[in-house]
Structure formats: C-alpha cells, structure tokens
Protein backbone atom coordinates (compact mmCIF):
# COMPACT_ATOMS: atom_id res chain seq x y z
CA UNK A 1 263.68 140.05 216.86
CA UNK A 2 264.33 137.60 214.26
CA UNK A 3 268.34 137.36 214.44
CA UNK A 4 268.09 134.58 216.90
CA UNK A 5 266.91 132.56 213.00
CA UNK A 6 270.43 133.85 211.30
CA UNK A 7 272.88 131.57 212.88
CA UNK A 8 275.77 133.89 211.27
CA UNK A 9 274.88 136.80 213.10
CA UNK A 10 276.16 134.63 216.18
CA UNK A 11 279.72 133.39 214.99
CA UNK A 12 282.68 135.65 216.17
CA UNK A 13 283.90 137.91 213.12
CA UNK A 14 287.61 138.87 213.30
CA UNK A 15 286.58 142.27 212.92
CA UNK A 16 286.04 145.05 215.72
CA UNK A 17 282.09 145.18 217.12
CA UNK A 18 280.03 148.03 215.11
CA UNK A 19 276.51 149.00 215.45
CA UNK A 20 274.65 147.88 212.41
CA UNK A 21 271.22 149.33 211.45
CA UNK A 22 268.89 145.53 211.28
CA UNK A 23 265.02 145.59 210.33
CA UNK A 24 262.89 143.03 209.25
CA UNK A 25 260.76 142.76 206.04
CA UNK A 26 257.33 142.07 205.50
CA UNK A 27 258.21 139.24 203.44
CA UNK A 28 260.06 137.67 207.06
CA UNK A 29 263.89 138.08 205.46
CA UNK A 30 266.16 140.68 207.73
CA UNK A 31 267.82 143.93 206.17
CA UNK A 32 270.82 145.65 206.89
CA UNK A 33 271.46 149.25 206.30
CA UNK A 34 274.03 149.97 203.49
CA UNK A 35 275.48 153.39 204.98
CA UNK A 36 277.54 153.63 201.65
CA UNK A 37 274.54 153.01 199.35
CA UNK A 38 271.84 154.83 201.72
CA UNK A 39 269.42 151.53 201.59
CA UNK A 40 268.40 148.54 203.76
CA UNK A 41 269.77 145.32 201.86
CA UNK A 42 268.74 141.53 202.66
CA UNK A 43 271.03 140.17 204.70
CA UNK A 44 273.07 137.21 203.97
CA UNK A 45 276.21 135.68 205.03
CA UNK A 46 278.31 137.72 202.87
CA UNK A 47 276.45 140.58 202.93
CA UNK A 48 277.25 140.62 206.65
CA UNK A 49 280.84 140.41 206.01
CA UNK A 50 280.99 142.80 203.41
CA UNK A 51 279.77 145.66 205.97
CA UNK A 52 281.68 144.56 208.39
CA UNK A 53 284.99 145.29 205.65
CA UNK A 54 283.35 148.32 204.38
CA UNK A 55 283.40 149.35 208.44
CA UNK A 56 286.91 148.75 208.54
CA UNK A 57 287.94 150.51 205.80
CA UNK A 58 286.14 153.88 206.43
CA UNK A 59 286.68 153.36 210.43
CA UNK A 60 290.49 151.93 210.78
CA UNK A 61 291.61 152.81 207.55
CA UNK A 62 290.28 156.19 206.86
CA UNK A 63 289.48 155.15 203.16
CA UNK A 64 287.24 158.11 202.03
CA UNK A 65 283.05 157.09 201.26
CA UNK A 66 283.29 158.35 197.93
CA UNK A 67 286.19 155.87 196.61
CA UNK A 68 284.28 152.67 197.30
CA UNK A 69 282.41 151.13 194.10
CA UNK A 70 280.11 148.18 195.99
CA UNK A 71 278.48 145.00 193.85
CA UNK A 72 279.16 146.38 190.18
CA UNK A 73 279.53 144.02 187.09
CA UNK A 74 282.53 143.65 185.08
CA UNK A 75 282.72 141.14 181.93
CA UNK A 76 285.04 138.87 181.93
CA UNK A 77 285.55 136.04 178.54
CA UNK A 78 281.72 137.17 177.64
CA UNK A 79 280.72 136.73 180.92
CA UNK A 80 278.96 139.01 183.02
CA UNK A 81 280.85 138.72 186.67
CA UNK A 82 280.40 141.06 189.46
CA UNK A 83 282.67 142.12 192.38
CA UNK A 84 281.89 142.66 195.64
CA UNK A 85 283.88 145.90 196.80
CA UNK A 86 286.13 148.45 194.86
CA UNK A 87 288.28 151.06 196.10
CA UNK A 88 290.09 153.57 193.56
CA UNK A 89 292.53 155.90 194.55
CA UNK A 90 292.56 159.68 195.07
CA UNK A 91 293.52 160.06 191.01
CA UNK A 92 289.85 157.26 190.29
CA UNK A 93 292.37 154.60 189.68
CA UNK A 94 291.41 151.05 191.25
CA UNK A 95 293.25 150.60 194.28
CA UNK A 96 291.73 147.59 196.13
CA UNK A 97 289.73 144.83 194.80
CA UNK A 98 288.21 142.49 197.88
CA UNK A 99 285.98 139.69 197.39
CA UNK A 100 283.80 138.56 200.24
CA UNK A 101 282.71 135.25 201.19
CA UNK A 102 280.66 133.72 203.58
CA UNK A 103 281.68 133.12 207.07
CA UNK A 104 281.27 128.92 206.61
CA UNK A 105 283.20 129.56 203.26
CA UNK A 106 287.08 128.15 203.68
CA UNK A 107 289.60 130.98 202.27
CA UNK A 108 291.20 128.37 199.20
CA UNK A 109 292.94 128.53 195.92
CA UNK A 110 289.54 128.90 193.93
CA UNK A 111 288.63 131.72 195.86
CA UNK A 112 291.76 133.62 194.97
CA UNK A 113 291.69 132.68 191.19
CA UNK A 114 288.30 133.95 191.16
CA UNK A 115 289.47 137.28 192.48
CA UNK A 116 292.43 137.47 190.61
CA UNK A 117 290.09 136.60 187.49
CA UNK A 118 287.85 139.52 187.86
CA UNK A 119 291.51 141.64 188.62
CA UNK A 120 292.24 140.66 184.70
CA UNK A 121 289.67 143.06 183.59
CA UNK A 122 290.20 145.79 186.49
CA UNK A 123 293.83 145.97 187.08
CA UNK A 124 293.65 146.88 191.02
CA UNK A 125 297.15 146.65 192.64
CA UNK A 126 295.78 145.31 195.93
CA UNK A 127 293.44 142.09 196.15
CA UNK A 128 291.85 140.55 199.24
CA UNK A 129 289.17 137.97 200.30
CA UNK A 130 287.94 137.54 202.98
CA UNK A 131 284.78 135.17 204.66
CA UNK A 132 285.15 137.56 207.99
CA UNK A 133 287.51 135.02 210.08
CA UNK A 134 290.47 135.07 207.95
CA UNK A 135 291.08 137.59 205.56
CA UNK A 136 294.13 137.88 203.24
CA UNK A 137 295.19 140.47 201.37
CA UNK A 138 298.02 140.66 197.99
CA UNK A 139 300.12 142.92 196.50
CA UNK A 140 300.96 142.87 192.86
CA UNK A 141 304.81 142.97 192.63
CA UNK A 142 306.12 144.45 189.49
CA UNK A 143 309.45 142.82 189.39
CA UNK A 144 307.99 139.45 189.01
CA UNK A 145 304.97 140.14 187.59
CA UNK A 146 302.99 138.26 190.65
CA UNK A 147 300.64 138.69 193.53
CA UNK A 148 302.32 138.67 196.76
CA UNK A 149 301.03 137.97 200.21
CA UNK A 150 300.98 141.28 202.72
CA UNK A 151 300.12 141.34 206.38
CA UNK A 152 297.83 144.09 206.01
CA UNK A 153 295.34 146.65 204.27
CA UNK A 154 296.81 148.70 202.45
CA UNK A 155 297.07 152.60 203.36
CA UNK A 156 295.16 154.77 200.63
C-alpha cells in the first residue's frame, strides 16, 4: 500500500495503537474512515491526529458518539473560522473545545490564542491542542477569570 509515501503515518503518536480503516483513492491521495461521520476522509497530518483524539475520547474516556460536533464553522470578527472537534455535555452545552495540529507542528503561544479565539464565540469550559506528541489541555477558572493548565481530559 501507499502509507510507506505518508511519512506521518510512521512517527510515534503519544496515543494508544488503534486499528484505523485506510484506502486509497483513484485520484492516488489515502482516506481514512471517519467512524463518527460514517465516511472515508483524505488523510492529512491532522486529520490523523484528530482520529487518533476522537479514539481516545470514545475509548479511554467514555465520551458518548453523539456529543462530538467534528470540523464545523463558527464566525469570529466577520470571519468564517472552523474548529476541529467539539464536545457538549449531557444538557448540549459545549464542554470541550480541542484543536488539532499536525504532528511536525510545535504546541506554542499562537496555537493556544487561536483556540482560545474560536472559545470567544463558543464558550467551552475545557480547551486543548494537541499535534499528537504533546497535547495540553485548560480549564477555565472562574475566580480569576483565566484558562488554567490541567494534567488531563476532562471526565464528561
């Protein structure tokens, strides 16, 4: 198969192993299987991290199929933005906003501000990035009215 071409699919994830569905196109590209959406997607960098965090969720975390929101636009200033994954809570509140990156993409400053911009307009109490080596995940703290650092996914 073509994987051998997708140097990504080589590097060591600091996630668990699972058994993604892969088929290639006819236009040459590679697909992953979306088990939340029900449809092959082109694989990219962060596409492969993003199912590896949507894995985690549903596997480790138990987070139920039906609160995920995956790849939906928000506006933001009059511009059209979109996240990568959603999770509301049991009541359809947003729970957890995570933005994924590429594995070669360094976990910086930027990348929070640009999740905690699109958390202006949803509101999520939980944030996370993560390019599928390091991952980091915030808490909104009430009492100071900032994000705050947390060693791990929250429990829905």
């Amino acid at each position: 198969m073509m994987e051998a071409n997708y140097s990504f699919l080589q590097e060591s994830l600091n996630f668990p192993k699972y058994d993604f569905k892969l088929q290639e196109e006819k236009n040459g590209k590679l697909s992953i299987f979306d088990a939340l959406r029900k449809k092959y997607l082109i694989l990219t960098p962060e596409e492969w991290v993003r199912q590896h965090l949507i894995q985690v969720l549903i596997q480790k975390y138990a987070y139920p199929k039906s609160l995920f929101a995956l790849e939906k636009g928000l506006k933001y200033n009059q511009m059209q933005k979109r996240f990568d994954i959603l999770v509301h809570d049991r009541s359809g509140l947003p729970f957890l906003l995570i933005e994924c990156k590429a594995p070669d993409v360094k976990l910086t400053q930027k990348t929070v501000e640009q999740v905690c911009v699109y958390n202006k307009t949803i509101k999520s109490p939980y944030l996370g990035i993560s390019n599928g080596k390091q991952h980091l995940f915030l808490k909104f703290d009430e009492s100071s009215e900032t994000f705050l650092q947390i060693k791990d996914l929250p429990i829905l």
